[in-house]
PDB file of N, CA and C in Angstrom:
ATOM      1  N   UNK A   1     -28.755  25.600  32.875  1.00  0.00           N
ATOM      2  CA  UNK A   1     -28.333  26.025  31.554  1.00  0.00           C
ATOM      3  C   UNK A   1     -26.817  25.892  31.389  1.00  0.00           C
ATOM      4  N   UNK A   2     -26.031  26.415  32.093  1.00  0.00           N
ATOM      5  CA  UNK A   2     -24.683  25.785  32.539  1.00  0.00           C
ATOM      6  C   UNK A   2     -24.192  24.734  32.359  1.00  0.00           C
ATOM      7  N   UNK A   3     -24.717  24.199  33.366  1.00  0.00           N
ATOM      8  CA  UNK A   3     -25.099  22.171  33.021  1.00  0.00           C
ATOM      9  C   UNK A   3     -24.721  22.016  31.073  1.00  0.00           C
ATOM     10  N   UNK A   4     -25.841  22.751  30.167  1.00  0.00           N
ATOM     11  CA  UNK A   4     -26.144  22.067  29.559  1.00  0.00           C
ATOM     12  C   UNK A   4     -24.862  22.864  28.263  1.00  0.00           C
ATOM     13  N   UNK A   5     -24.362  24.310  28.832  1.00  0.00           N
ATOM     14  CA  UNK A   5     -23.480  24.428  27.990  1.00  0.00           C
ATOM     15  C   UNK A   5     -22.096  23.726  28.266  1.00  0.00           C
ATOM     16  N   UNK A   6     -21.722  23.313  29.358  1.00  0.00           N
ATOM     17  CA  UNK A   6     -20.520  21.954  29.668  1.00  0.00           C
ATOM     18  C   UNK A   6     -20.914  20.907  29.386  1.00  0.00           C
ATOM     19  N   UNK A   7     -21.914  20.400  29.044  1.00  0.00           N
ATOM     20  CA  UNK A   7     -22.279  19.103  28.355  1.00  0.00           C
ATOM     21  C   UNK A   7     -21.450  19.416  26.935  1.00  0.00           C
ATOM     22  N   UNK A   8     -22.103  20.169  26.488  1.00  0.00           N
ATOM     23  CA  UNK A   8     -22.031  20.325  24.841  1.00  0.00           C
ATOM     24  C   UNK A   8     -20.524  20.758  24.492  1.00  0.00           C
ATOM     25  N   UNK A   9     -19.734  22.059  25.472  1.00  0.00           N
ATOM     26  CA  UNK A   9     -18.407  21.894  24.994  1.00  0.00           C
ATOM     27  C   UNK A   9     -17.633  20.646  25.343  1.00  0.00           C
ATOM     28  N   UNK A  10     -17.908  19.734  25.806  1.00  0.00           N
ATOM     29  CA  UNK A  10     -17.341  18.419  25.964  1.00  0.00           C
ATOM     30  C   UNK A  10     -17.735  17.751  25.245  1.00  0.00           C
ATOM     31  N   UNK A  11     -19.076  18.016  24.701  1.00  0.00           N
ATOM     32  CA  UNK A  11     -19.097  16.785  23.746  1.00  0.00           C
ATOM     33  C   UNK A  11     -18.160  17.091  22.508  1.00  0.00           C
ATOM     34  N   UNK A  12     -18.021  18.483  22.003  1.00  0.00           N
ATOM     35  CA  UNK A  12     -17.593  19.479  20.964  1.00  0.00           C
ATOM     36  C   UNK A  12     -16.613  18.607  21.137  1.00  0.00           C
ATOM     37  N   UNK A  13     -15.815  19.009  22.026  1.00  0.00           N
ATOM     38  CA  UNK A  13     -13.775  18.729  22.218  1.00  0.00           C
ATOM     39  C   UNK A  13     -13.821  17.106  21.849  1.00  0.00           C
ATOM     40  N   UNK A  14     -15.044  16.298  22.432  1.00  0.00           N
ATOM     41  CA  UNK A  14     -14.466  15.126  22.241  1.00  0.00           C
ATOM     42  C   UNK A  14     -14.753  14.511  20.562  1.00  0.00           C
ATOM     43  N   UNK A  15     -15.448  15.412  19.907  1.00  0.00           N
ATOM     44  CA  UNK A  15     -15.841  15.159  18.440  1.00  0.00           C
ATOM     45  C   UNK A  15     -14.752  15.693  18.067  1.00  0.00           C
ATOM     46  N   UNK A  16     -14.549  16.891  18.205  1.00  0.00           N
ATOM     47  CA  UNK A  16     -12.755  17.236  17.396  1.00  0.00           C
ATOM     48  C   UNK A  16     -11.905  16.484  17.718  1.00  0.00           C
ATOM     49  N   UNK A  17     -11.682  15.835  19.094  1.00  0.00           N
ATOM     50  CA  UNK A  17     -10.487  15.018  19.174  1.00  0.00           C
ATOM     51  C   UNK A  17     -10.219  13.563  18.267  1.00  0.00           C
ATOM     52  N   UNK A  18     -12.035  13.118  17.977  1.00  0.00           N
ATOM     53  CA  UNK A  18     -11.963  12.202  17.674  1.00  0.00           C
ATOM     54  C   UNK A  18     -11.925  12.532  15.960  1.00  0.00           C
ATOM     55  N   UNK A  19     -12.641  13.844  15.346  1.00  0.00           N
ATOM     56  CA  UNK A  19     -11.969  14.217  13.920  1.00  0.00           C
ATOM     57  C   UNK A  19     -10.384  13.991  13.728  1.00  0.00           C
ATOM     58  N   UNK A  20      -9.695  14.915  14.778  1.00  0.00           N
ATOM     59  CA  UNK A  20      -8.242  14.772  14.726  1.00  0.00           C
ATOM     60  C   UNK A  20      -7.354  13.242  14.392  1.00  0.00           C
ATOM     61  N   UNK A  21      -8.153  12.397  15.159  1.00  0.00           N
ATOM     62  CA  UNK A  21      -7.300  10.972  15.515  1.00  0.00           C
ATOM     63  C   UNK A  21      -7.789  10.309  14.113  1.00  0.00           C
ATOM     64  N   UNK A  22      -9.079  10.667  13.384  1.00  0.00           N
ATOM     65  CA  UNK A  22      -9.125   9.882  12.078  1.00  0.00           C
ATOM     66  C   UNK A  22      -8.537  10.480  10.555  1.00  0.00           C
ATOM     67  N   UNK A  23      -8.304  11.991  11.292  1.00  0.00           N
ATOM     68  CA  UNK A  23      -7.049  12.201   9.958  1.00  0.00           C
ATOM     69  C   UNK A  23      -6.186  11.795  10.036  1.00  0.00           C
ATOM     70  N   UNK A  24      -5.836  11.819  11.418  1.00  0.00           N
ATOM     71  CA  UNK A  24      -4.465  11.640  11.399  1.00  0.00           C
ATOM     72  C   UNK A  24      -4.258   9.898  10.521  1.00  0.00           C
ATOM     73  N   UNK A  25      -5.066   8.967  11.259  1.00  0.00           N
ATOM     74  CA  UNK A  25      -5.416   7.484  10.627  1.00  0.00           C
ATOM     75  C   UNK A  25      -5.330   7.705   8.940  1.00  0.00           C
ATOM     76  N   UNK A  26      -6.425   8.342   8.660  1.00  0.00           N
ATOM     77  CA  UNK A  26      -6.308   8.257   7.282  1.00  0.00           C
ATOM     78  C   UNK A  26      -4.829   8.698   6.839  1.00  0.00           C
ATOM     79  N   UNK A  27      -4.125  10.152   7.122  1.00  0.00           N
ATOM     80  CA  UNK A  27      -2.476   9.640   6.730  1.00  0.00           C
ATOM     81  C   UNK A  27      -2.144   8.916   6.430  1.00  0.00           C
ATOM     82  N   UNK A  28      -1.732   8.072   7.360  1.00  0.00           N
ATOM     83  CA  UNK A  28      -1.437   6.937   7.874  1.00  0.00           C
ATOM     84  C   UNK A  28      -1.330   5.853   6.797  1.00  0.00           C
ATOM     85  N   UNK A  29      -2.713   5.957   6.832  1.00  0.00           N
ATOM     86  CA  UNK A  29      -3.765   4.856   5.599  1.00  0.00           C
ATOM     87  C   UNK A  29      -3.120   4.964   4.186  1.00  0.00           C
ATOM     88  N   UNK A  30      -3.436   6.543   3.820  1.00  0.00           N
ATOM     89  CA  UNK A  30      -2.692   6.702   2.745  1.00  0.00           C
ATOM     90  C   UNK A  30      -1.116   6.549   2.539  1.00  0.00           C
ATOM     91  N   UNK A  31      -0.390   6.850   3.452  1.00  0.00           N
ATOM     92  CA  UNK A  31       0.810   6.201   3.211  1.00  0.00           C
ATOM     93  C   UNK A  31       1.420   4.847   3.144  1.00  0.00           C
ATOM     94  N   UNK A  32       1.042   4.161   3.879  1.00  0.00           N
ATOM     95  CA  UNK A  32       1.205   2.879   3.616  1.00  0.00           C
ATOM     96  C   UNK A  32      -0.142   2.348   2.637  1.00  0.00           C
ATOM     97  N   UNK A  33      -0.878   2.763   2.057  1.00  0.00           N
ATOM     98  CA  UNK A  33      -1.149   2.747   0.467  1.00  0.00           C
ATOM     99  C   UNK A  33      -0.498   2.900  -0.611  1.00  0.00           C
ATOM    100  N   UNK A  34      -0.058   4.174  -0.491  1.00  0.00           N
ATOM    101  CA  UNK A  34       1.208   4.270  -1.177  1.00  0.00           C
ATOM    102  C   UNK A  34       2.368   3.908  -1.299  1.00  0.00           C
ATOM    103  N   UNK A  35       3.329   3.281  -0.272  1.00  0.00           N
ATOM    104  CA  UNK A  35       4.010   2.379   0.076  1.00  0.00           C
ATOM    105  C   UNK A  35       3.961   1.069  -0.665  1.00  0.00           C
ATOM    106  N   UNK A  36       2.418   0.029  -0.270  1.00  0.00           N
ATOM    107  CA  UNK A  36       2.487  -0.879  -0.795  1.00  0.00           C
ATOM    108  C   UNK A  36       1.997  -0.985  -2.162  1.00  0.00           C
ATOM    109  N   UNK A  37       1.389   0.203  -3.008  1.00  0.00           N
ATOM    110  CA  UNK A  37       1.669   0.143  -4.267  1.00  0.00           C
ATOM    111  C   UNK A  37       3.123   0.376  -4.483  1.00  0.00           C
ATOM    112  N   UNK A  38       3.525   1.392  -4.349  1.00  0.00           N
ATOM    113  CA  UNK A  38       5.093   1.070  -5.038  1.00  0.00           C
ATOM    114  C   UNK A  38       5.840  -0.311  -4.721  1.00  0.00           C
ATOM    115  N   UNK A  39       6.025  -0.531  -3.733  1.00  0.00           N
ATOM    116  CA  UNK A  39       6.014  -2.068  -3.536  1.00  0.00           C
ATOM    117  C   UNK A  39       5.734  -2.853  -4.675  1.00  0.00           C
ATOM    118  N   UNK A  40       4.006  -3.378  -4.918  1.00  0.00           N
ATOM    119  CA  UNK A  40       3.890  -3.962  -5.879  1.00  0.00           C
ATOM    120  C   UNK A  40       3.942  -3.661  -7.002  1.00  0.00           C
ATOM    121  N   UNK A  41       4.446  -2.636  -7.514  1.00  0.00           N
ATOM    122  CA  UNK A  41       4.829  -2.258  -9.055  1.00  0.00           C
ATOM    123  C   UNK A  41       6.594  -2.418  -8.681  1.00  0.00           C
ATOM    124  N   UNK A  42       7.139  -2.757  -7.774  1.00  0.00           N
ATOM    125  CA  UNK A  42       9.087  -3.070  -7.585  1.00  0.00           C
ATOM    126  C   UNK A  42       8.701  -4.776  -7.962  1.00  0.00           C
ATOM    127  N   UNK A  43       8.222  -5.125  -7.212  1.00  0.00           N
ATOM    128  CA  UNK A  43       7.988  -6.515  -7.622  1.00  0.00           C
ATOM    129  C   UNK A  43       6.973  -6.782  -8.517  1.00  0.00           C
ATOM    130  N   UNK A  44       6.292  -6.305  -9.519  1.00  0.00           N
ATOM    131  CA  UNK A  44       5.836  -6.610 -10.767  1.00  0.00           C
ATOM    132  C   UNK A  44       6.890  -6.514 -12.045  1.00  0.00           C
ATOM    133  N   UNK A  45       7.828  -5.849 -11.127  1.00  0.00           N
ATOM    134  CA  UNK A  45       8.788  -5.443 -12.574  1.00  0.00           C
ATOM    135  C   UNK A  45       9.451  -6.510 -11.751  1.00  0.00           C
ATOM    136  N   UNK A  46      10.306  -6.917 -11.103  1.00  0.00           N
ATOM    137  CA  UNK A  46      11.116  -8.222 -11.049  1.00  0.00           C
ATOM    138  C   UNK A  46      10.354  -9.235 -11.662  1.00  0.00           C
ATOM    139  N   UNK A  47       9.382  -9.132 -11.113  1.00  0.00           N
ATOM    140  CA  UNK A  47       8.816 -10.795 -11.644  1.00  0.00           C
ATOM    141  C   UNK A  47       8.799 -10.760 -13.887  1.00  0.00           C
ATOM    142  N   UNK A  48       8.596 -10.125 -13.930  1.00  0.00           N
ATOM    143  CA  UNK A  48       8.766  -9.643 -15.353  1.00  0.00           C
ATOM    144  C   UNK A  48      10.355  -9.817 -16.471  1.00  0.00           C
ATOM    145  N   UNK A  49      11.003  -9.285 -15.172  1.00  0.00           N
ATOM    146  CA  UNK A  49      12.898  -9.819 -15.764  1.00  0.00           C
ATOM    147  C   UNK A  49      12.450 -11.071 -15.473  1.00  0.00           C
ATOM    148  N   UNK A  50      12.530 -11.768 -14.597  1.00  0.00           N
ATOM    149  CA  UNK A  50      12.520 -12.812 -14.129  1.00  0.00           C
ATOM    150  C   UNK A  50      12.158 -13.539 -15.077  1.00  0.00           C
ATOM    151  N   UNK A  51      10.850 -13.613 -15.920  1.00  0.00           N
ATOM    152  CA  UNK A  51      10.164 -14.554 -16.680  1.00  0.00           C
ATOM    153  C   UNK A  51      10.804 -14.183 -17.972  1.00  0.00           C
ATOM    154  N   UNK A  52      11.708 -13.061 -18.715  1.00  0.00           N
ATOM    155  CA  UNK A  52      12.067 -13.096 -19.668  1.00  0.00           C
ATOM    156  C   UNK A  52      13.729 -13.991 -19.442  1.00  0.00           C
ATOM    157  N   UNK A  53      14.056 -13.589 -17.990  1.00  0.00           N
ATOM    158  CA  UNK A  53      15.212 -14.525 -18.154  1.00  0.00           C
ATOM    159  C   UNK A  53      14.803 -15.969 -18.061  1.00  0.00           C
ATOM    160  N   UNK A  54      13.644 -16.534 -18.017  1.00  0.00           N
ATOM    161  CA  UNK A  54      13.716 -17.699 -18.119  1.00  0.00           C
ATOM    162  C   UNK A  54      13.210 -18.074 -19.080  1.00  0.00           C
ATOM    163  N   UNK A  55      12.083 -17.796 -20.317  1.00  0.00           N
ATOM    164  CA  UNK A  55      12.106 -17.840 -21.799  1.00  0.00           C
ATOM    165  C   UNK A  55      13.357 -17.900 -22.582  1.00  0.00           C
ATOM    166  N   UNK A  56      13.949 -16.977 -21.907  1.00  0.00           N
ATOM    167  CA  UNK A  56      16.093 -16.826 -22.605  1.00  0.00           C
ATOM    168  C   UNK A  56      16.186 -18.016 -22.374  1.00  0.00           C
ATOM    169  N   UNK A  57      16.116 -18.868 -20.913  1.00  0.00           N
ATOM    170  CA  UNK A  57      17.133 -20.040 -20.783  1.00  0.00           C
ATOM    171  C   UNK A  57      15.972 -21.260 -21.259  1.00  0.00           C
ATOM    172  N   UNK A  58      14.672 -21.434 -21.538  1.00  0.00           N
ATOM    173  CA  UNK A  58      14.467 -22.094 -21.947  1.00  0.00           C
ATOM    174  C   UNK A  58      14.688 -22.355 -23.133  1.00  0.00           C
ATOM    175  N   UNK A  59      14.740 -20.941 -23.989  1.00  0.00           N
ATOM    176  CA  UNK A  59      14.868 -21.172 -25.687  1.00  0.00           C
ATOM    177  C   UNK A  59      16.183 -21.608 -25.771  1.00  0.00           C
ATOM    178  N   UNK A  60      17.782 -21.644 -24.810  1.00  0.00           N
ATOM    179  CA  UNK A  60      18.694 -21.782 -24.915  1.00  0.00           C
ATOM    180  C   UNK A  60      18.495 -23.276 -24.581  1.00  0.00           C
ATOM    181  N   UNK A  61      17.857 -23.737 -23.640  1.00  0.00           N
ATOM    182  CA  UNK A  61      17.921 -25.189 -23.315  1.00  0.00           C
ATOM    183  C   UNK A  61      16.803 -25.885 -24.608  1.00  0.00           C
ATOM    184  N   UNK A  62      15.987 -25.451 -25.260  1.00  0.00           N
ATOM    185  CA  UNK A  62      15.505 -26.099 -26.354  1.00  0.00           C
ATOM    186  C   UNK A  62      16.245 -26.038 -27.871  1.00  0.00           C
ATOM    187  N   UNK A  63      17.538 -25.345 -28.090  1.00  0.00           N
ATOM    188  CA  UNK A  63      18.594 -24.871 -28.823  1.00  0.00           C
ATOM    189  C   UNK A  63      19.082 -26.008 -28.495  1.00  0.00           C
ATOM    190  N   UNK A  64      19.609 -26.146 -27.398  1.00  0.00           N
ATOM    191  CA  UNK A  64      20.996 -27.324 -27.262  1.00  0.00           C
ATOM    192  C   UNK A  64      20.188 -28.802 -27.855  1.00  0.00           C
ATOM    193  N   UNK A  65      18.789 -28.904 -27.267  1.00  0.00           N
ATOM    194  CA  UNK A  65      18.205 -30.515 -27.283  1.00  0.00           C
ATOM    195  C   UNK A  65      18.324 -30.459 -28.990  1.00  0.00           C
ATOM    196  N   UNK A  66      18.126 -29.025 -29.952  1.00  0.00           N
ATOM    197  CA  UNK A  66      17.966 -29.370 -31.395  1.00  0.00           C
ATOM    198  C   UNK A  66      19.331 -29.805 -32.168  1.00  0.00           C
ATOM    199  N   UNK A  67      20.432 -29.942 -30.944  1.00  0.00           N
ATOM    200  CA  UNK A  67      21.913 -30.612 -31.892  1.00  0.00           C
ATOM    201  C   UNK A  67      22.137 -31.693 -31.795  1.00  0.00           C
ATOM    202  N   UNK A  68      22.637 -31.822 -33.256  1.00  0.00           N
ATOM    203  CA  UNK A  68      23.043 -33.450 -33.252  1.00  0.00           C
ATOM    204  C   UNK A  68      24.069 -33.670 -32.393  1.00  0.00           C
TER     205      UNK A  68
END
């Protein structure tokens, strides 16, 4: 009976240890989730200047081709 209650608190400890190690993961997970969304909303907004500054310089370079 002994036997079978050291079976079971070992199995116990090794199920909590292994609960422990997948929160901790998920953290983890979630932070660099969060990370690389903000990320891609820093570079959704560059790319965004980006394409209005180049509508600017195209309408400026289709301005110049309309002079005599």
């Amino acid at each position: 009976m002994e036997d079978l209650l050291q079976r079971l608190e070992k199995h116990i400890k090794n199920l909590l240890d292994q609960h422990n190690q997948l929160k901790q993961s998920n953290v983890q997970l979630n932070q660099g989730k969060f990370l690389l969304t903000r990320e891609k909303e820093l570079l959704v907004d560059k790319q965004k200047k980006a394409f209005v500054q180049i509508e600017a310089l195209v309408s400026k370079l289709k301005a110049l081709g309309k002079m005599p």
